[in-house]
Structure formats: C-alpha cells, structure tokens
Protein backbone atom coordinates (compact mmCIF):
# COMPACT_ATOMS: atom_id res chain seq x y z
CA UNK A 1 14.90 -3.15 -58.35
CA UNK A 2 16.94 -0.28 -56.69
CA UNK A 3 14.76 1.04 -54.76
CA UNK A 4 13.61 -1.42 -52.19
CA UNK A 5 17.69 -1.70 -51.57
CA UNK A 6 17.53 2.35 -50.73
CA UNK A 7 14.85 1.86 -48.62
CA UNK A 8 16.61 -0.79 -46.75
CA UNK A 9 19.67 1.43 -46.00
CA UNK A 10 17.18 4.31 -45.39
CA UNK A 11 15.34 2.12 -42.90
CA UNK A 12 18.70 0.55 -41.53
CA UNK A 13 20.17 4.06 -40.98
CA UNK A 14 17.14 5.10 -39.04
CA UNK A 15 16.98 2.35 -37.07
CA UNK A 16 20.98 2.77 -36.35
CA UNK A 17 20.29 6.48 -35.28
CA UNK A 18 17.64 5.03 -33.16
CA UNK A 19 19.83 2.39 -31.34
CA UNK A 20 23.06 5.22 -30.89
CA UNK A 21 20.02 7.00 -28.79
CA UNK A 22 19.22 4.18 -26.99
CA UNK A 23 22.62 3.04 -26.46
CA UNK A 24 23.04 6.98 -25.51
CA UNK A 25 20.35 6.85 -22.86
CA UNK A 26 21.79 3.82 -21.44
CA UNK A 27 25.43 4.88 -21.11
CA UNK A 28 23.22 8.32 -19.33
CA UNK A 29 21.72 6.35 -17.11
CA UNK A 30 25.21 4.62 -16.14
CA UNK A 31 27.17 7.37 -15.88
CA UNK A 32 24.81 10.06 -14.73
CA UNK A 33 22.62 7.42 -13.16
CA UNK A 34 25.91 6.11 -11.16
CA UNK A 35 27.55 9.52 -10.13
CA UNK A 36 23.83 10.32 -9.17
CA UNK A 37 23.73 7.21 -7.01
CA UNK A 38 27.33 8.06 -5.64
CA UNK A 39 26.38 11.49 -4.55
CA UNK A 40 23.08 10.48 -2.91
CA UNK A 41 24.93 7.67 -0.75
CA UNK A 42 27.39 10.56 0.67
CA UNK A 43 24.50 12.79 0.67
CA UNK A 44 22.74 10.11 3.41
CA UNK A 45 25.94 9.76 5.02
CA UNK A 46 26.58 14.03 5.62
CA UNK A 47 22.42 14.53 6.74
CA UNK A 48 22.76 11.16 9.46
CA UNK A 49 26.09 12.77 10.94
CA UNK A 50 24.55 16.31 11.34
CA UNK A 51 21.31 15.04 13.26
CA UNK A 52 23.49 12.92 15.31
CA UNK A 53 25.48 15.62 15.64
CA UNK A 54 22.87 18.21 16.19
CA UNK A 55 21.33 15.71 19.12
CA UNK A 56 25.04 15.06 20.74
CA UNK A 57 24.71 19.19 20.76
CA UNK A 58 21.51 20.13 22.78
CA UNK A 59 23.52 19.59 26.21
CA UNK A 60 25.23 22.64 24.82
CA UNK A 61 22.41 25.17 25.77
CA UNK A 62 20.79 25.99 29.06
CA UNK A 63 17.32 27.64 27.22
CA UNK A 64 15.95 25.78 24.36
CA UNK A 65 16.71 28.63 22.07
CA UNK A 66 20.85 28.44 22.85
CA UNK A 67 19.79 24.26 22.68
CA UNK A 68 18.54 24.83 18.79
CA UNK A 69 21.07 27.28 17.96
CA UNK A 70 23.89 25.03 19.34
CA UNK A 71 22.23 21.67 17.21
CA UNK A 72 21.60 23.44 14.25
CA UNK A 73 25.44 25.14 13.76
CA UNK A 74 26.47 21.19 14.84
CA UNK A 75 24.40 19.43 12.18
CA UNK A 76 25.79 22.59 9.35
CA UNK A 77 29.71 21.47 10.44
CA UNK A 78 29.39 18.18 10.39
CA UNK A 79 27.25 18.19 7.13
CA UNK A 80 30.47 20.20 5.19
CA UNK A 81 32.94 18.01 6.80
CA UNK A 82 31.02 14.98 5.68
CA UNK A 83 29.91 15.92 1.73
CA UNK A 84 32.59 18.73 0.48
CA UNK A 85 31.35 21.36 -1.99
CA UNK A 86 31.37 20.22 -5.57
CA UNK A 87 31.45 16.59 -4.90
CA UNK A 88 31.29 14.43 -7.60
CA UNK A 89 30.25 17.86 -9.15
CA UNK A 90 27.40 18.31 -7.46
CA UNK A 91 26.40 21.29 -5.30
CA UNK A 92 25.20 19.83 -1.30
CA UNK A 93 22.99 22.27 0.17
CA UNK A 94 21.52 21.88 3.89
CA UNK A 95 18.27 22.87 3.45
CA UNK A 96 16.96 22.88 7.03
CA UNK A 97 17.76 21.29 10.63
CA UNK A 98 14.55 21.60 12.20
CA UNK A 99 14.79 20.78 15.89
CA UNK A 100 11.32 19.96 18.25
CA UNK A 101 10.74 19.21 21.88
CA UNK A 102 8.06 17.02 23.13
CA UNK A 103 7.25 15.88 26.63
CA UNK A 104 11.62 14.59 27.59
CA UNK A 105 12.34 13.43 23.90
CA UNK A 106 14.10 16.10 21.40
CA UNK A 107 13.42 15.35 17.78
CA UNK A 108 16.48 16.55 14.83
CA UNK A 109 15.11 16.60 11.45
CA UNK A 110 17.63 17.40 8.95
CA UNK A 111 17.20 17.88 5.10
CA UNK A 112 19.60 18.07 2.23
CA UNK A 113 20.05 17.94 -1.23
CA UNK A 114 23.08 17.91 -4.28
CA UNK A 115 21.64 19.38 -7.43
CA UNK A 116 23.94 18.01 -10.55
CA UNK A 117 24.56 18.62 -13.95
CA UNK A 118 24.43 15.50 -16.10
CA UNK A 119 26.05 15.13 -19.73
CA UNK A 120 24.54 12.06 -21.61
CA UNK A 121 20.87 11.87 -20.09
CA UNK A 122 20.86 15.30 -22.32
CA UNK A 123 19.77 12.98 -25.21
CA UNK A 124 16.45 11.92 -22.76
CA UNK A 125 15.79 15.67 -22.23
CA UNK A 126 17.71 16.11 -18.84
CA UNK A 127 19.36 18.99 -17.85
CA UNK A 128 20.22 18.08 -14.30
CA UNK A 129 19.23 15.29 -11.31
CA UNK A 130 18.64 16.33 -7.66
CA UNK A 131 19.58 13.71 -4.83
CA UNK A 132 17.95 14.30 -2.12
CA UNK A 133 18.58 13.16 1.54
CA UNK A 134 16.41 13.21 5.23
CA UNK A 135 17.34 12.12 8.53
CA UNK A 136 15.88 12.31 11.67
CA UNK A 137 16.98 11.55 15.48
CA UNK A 138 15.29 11.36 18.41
CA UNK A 139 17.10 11.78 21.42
CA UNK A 140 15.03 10.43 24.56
CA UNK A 141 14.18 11.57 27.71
CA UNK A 142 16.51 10.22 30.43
CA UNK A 143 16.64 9.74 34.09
CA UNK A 144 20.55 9.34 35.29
CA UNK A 145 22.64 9.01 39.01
CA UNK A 146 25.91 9.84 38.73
CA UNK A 147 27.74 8.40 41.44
CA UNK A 148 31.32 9.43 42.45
CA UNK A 149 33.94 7.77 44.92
CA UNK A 150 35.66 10.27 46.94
CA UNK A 151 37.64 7.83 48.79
CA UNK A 152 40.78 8.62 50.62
CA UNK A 153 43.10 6.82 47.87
CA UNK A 154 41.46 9.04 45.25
CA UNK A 155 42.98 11.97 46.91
CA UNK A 156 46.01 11.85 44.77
CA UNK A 157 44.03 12.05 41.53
CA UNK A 158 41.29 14.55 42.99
CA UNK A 159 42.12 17.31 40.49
CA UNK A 160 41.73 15.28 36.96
CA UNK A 161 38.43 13.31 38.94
CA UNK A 162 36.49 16.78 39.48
CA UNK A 163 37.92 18.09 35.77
CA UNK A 164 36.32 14.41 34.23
CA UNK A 165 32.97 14.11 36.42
CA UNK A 166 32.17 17.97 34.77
CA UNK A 167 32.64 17.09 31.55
CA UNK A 168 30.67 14.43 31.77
CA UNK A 169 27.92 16.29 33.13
CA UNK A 170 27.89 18.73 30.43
CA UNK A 171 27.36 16.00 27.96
CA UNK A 172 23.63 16.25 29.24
CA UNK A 173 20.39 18.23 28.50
CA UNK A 174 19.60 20.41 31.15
CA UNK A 175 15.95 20.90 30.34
CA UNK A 176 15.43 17.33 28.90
CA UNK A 177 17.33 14.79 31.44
CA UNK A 178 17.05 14.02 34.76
CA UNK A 179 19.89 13.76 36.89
CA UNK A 180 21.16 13.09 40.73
CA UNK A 181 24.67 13.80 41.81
CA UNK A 182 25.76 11.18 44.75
CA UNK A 183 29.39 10.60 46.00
CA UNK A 184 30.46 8.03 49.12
CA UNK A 185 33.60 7.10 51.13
CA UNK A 186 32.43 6.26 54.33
CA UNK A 187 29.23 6.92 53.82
CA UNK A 188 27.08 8.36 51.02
CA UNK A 189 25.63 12.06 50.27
CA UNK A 190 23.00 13.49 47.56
CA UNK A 191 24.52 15.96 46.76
CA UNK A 192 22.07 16.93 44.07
CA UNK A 193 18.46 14.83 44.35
CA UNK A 194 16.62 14.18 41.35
CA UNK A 195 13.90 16.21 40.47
CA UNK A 196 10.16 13.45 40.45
CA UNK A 197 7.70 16.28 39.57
CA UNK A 198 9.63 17.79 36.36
CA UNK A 199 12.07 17.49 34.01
CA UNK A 200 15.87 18.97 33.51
CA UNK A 201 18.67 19.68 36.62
CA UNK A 202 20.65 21.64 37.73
CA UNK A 203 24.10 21.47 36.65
CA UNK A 204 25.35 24.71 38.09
CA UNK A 205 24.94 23.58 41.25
CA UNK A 206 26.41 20.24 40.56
CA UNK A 207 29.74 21.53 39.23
CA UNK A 208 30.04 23.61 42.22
CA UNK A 209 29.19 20.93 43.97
CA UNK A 210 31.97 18.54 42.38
CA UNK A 211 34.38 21.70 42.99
CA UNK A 212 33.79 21.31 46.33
CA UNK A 213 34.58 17.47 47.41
CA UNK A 214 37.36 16.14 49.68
CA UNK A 215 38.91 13.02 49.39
CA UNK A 216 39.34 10.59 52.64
CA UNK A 217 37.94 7.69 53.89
CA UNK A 218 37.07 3.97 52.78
CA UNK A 219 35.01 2.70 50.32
CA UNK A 220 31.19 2.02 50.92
CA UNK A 221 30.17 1.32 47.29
CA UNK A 222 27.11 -0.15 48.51
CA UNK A 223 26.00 3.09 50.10
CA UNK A 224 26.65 4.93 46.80
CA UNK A 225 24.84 2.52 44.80
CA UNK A 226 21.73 2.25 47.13
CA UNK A 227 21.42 5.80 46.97
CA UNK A 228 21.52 5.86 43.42
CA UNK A 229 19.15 3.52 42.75
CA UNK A 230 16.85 4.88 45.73
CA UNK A 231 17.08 7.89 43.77
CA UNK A 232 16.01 6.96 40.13
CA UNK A 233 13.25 5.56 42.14
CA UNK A 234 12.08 8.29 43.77
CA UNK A 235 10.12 9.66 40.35
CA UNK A 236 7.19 8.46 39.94
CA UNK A 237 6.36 5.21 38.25
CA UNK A 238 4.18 7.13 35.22
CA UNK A 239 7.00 10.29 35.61
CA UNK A 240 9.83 7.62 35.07
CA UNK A 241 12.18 8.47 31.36
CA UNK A 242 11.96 6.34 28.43
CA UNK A 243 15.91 5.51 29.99
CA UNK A 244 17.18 5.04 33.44
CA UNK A 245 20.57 4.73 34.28
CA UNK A 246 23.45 5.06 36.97
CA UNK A 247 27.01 5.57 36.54
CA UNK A 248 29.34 4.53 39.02
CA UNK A 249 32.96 5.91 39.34
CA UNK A 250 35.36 3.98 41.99
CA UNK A 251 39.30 3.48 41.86
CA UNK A 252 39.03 0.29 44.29
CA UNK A 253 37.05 -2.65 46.03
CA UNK A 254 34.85 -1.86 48.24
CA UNK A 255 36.04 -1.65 51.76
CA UNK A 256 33.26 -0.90 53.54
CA UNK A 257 29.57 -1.73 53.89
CA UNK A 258 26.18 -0.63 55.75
CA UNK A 259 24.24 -2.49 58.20
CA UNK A 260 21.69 -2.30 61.05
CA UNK A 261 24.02 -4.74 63.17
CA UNK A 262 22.85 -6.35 66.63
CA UNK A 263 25.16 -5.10 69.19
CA UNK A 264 25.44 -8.05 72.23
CA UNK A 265 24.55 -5.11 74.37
CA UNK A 266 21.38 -3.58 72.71
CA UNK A 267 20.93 -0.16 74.05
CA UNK A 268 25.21 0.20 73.11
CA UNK A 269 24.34 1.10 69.74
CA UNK A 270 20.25 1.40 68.11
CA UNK A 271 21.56 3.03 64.73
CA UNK A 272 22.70 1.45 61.04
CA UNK A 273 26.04 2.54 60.07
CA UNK A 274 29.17 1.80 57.55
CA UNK A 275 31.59 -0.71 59.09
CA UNK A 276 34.92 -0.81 57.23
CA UNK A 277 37.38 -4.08 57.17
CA UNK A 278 39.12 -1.82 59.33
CA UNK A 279 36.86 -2.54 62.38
CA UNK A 280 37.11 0.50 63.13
CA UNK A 281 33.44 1.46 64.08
CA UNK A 282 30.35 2.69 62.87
CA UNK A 283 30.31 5.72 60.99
CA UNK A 284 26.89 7.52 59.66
CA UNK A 285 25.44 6.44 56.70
CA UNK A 286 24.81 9.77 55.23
CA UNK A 287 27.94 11.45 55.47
CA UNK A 288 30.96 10.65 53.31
CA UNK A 289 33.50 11.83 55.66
CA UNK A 290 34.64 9.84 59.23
CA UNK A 291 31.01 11.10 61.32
CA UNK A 292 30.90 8.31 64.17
CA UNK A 293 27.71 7.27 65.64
CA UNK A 294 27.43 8.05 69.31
CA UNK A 295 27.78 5.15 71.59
CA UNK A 296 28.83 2.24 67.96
CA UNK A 297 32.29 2.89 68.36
CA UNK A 298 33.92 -0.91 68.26
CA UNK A 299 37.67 -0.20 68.03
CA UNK A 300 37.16 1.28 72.04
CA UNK A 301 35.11 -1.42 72.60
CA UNK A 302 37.54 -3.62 72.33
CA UNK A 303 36.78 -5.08 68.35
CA UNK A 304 33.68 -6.38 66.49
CA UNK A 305 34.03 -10.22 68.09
CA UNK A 306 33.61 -8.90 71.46
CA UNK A 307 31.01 -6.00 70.52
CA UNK A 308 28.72 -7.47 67.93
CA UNK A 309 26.61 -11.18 67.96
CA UNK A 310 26.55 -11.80 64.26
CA UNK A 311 25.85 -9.87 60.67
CA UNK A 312 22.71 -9.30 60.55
CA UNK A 313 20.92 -11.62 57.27
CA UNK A 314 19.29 -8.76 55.49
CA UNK A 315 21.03 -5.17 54.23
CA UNK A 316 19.41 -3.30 56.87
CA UNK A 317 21.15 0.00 56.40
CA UNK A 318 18.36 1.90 54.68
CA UNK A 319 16.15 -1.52 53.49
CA UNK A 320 12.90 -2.44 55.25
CA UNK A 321 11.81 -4.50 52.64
CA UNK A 322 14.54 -7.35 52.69
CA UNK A 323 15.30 -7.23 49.49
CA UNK A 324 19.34 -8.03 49.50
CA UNK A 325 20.75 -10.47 51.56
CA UNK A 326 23.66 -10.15 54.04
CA UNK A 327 23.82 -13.87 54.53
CA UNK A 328 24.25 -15.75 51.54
CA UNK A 329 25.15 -18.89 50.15
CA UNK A 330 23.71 -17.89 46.48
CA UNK A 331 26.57 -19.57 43.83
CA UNK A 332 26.51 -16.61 41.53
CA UNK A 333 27.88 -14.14 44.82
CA UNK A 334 30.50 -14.84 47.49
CA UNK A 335 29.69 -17.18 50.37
CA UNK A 336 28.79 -14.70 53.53
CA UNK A 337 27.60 -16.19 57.25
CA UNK A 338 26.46 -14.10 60.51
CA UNK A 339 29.81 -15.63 62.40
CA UNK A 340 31.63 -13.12 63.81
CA UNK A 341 33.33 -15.73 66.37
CA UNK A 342 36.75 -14.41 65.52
CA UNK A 343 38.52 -12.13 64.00
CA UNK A 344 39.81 -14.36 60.63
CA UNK A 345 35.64 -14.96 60.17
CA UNK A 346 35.17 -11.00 60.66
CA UNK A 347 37.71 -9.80 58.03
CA UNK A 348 36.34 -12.59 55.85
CA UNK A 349 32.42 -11.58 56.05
CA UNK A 350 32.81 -8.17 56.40
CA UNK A 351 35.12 -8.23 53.33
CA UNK A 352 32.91 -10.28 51.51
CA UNK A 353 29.37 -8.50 51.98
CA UNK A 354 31.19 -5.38 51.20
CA UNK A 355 32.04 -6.19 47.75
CA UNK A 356 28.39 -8.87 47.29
CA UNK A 357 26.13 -5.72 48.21
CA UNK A 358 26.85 -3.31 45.17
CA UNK A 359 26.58 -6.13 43.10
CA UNK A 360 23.27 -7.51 44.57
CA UNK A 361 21.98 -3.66 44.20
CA UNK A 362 22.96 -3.09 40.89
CA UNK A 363 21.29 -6.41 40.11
CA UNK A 364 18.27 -5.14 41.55
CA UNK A 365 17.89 -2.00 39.64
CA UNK A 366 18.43 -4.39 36.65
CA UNK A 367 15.19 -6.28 37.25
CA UNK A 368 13.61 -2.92 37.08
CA UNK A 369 15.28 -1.62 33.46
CA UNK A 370 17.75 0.33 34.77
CA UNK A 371 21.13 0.14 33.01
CA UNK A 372 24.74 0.48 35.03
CA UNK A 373 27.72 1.93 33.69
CA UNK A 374 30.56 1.53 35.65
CA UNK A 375 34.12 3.31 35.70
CA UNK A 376 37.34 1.88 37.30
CA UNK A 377 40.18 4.21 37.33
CA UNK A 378 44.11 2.67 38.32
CA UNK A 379 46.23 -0.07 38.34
CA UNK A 380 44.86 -1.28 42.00
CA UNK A 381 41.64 -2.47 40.32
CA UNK A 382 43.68 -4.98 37.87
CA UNK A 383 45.58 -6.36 41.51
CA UNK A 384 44.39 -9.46 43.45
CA UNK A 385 43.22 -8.46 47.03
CA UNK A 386 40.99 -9.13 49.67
CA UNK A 387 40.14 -12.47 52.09
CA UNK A 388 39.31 -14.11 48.08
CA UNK A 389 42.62 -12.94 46.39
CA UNK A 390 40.04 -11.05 43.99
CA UNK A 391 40.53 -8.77 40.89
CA UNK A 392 39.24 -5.55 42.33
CA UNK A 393 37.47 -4.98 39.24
CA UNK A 394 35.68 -8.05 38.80
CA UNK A 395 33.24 -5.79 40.92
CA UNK A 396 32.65 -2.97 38.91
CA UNK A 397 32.18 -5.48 35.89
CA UNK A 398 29.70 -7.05 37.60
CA UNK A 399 27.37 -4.10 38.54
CA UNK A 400 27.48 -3.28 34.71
CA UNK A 401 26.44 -6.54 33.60
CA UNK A 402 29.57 -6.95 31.24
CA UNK A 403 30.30 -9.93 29.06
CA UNK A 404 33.86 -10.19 29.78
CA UNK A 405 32.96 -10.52 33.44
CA UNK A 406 33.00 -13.12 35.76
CA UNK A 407 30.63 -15.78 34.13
CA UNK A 408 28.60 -16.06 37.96
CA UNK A 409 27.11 -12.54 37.33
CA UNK A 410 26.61 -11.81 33.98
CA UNK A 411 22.94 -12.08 32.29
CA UNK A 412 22.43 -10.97 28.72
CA UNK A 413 18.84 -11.17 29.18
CA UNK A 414 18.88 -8.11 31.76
CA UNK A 415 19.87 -4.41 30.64
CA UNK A 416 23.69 -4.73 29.80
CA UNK A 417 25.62 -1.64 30.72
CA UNK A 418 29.72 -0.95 29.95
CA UNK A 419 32.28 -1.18 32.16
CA UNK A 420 35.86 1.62 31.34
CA UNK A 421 39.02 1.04 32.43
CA UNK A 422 41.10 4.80 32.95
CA UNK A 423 44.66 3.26 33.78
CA UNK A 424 45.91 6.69 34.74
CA UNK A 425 44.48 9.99 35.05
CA UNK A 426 44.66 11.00 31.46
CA UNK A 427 42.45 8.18 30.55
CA UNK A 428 39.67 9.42 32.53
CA UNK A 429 37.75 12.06 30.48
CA UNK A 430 38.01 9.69 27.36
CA UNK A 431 36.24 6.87 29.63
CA UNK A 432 33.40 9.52 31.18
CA UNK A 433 33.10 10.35 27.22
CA UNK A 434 32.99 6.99 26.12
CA UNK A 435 29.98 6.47 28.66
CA UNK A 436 28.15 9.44 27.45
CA UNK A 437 28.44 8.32 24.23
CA UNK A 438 27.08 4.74 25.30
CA UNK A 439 24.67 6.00 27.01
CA UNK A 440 22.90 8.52 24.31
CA UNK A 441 23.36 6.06 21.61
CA UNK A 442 21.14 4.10 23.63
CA UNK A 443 18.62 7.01 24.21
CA UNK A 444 18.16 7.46 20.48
C-alpha cells in the first residue's frame, strides 16, 4: 500500500523540479528578456543619432574622402554620447558607418550591437543575448538660392550678417548640393550662379564673396527673389534636385520694386529699373548699389506724377511672360492701380507693389515645388509701417507660406517653408541654423 504513496511524492517532486525550471525560464525571459529589450531600445536610439549625425556631417569635407571621414567620426561621438559603455551591462559596439554616394543623394548606413551576459536564461542553456541595431539615412540631393539683403539699414549689423550667412553655407555639401549666392538693395546681383550641368558649388568663392559686401541702399526684395527663383530655374527640368529651395534674409519691408514703366515721353527713358518709395529714380536692376539709368532719372525731372503715365499692369522688370501682376485687385494681395495722378496715389502703389511682388514670386516658385524659407532680423519688422500701417513681417511670412501668417496668403496644400525671427544680432546664427536644420530634415 506504500508504495504507490512513494511514487506519488516521487512523481510530485519531479514534477515540482520541473515547474521551478519553468518558473526559472520565465523569470529569464523577464528579467534577461526585459534588460535585453531595454538595451536594444537605447541601442536604436545611439545608431539613428549617429547616421543623422554622420549626414548633418558631410558639409564638413570638400573631397568625398574628408566627407566620409568627417560622417563616420560624427556617427562614433554621437553613438557613445547616446548608449554609454556598460549600459544596462551590456557592451555597445559600432560595428560600421558605411557611407555611399549616388547620383546628388548620400546614403549613412550605420550598424551596432550590445552583447550581454544574462543570469537566469542560464537554466535554458544561454550564456549571453546580442541586441542588435541598423539605421540608415539618406540625405538628398538639393538645389538652394541663398538670398541676402544688403540694404543700407543693415549696415549697422553688417559684421554678425556676413559671420551668420557663412555658417550657414557651411552647413552644405559641396559636392552634393547646388547652390546660388544672390544679395539686393537697390537692385539685385548673382553673385555666385548655380551650376545646371553638374552638381556641388563653390563655397570658397562665396565666403569671399559675402566678405566682400557693402551695405546701402533700399530694399528691392522683389529683385532678390526673382533672381532666386530665375536661378533654381535655370537647371534643367530632368537636372532639377529631389529639393529646391530659397532662403531669403531681409531686416525690413520692401521699399523698392522693378518695372519696365512707360515714361509720358518715350524716348526719356527705354530701360526697366528699381523705383524706390523714395521717387527718387530709376536705378539698374542688376546692381545692388545706387547705378542710375541714363536719361530715368525722375527726382530732376521734376517727380514720378509729372514723368511717368501709369504702373505698368505686368512685372516687367525681367518678365516677358506676364506671369505677376502689377495691377491687382486679387483679395488674397494688396489692392494696386496704374494711377499715378498724384503723389498720395504714387506713395500708395508704389508702396504697395513693392511689398505684393515678393510675395506673388515666392508664390510662383511654390506652384513649381520649390520651398521658401524666410529670415527677418530686428525689431523694425514687428513695427506697423507703410501707406497700410502693415507689420513689416507679415511679408516675409508670407513668401514662406507660414501658418501663423496672414490668413489671405497662406496655403497648406503648397510647399510650406519657415519663417525666423533674429530680434538682435545674436539671434542670427541660431535662426540661419535653425533653417539648415529645416531644410535637411526635409532632404532626408
């Protein structure tokens, strides 16, 4: 009778050494399982901050061999600041940043792993799990105008504007990108065209180039942004990067604007030129300083009323095609006629077209993908002024498509760009950075 009883507790203590390995390989799977799980989500954390790192370092290099150098000692520092050694008692190891170029786009491909020891899975025959991480980012090709103001009121401020537009510019891949360097006052110059046959620019030339401006002058915004977009343009539609963009820097409202306009004696003057709210005459389109035309002067003429019959309808500065209108009764820009009768409907038109026309362009190079970052540096731009009593920066907010615009220009179904605001000086490399930063997030 005994013995089925010892077989019982036989068979019960067999099948309680059975469940304390079970129970064993459970709590291993918890713990172990769970650190494991721990490591590997910090693991993908450290690998996606060194590619993005690695990509935010390519600008770095002027060959592609300084380019991978520079992206693969990125992704290693900001894999060790992002997954410390012996975390969680592992061991994270970067096993490779692997860095390929292919036709404008530059591809980061970064691998880790965190070998660690585990204590209860012993039981299931495991000395040790391996999390393992990948991440890969691709930075696109990009075609860019950078557009300065070099306006007289800038002059001030010229030192920590030249120090800013530079850094900006070295944010960028000189083999990869394209990029134009334009600046305006009176006018507009290219300082730097973009290159439509082949990739990468010159930035050498542009920082010398930036070294060398002088400040003077109004404020033809619409010359700078016609030459921008005139510029992305310029490569050729099957040429043309993955991403097109311009970024605009001003410190004011535009005070100035371009125009073929019909003189009421027609031999007088046969050339477009900038016309200021000043009145003050016509000054060539393609030169940012004070460069009169011969024989458009209107202040000697006595002023624009007596001198000129009417704005013309079209922006005939540069544009045969009549694609942005002078005239314009359109609700979502400001109400412009030809009337030049007197000199309250002068200031009034003139004013007005000069601050509709960069808007109108930048809406333009919208409806062809191109995105608009804008930058708006002192407290002039958060002051009413003009014929409207306008925020000057209700401007620049419109050209970059903003949501916290005026409500008569923004479209969320067209390429929305960022508008900065640099209240003083020192807050103008952190804008130009957060604009990089905008713009190659949007490139990956």
């Amino acid at each position: 009778m005994r013995t089925p009883i010892r077989r019982e507790r036989g068979a019960v203590l067999i099948m309680v050494a059975l469940a304390m390995l079970v129970l064993l390989a459970l709590v291993g799977l918890v713990v172990d399982g769970g650190l494991a799980y721990l490591v590997k989500a910090r693991l993908n954390a450290a690998v996606d901050s060194a590619a993005l790192a690695g990509a935010r370092a390519i600008p770095e290099g002027t060959t592609k061999d300084q380019q991978i150098t520079a992206a693969r000692a990125a992704a290693a520092d900001f894999f060790a600041a992002n997954i410390p050694d012996n975390y969680l008692l592992s061991s994270p190891k970067l096993l490779s940043t692997e860095v390929s170029f292919d036709t404008g786009r530059v591809t980061i491909d970064v691998r880790a792993e965190a070998p660690m020891k585990v204590s209860f899975m012993r039981v299931l025959g495991y000395t040790s799990l391996t999390p393992v991480a990948y991440a890969q980012t691709i930075r696109k090709d990009l075609d860019m105008a950078l557009v300065v103001d070099t306006s007289g009121s800038l002059y001030n401020s010229r030192t920590a504007v030249k120090t800013s537009a530079k850094t900006f510019l070295n944010k960028f891949n000189v083999t990869q990108d394209r990029v134009s360097l334009v600046h305006f006052a009176y006018g507009a110059e290219v300082d730097n065209p973009i290159d439509a046959t082949k990739r990468g620019f010159d930035r050498t030339s542009m920082l010398a180039n930036i070294d060398s401006y002088t400040f003077n002058g109004s404020t033809a915004s619409v010359e700078g942004m016609w030459q921008a977009r005139n510029q992305l343009n310029r490569v050729p539609q099957l040429n043309r990067s993955s991403l097109r963009v311009i970024v605009f820097f001003s410190d004011g409202e535009p005070t100035a604007m371009g125009a073929l306009l019909p003189f009421k004696t027609a031999t007088d003057c046969i050339k477009p030129g900038v016309l200021d709210t000043g009145n003050n005459g016509l000054y060539d389109l393609n030169s940012s300083t004070a460069v009169s035309i011969a024989g458009c002067d209107v202040e000697r003429r006595g002023s624009v009323t007596s001198t000129i019959s009417k704005l013309p309808d079209w922006y005939s500065a540069h544009d045969t095609l009549r694609e942005v209108p002078i005239v314009t009764s359109d609700a979502n820009y400001r109400t412009v006629t030809s009337d030049l009768s007197n000199a309250t409907v002068v200031q009034r038109n003139i004013d007005r077209a000069a601050r509709n026309l960069p808007e109108m362009i930048a809406a333009k190079a919208r409806d062809e993908g191109i995105y608009v970052f804008t930058l708006g540096m002192g407290s002039q731009l958060k002051a009413k002024s003009g014929v409207d009593n306008e925020v000057g920066e209700n401007v620049l907010k419109c050209m970059a498509n903003v949501a916290d615009g005026p409500s008569r220009c923004y479209n969320p179904d067209k390429p929305v760009g960022m508008y900065c605001y640099a209240a003083t000086e020192a807050d103008l490399t952190p804008c130009f950075s957060r604009l990089a930063s905008a713009i190659l997030r949007i490139s990956k």
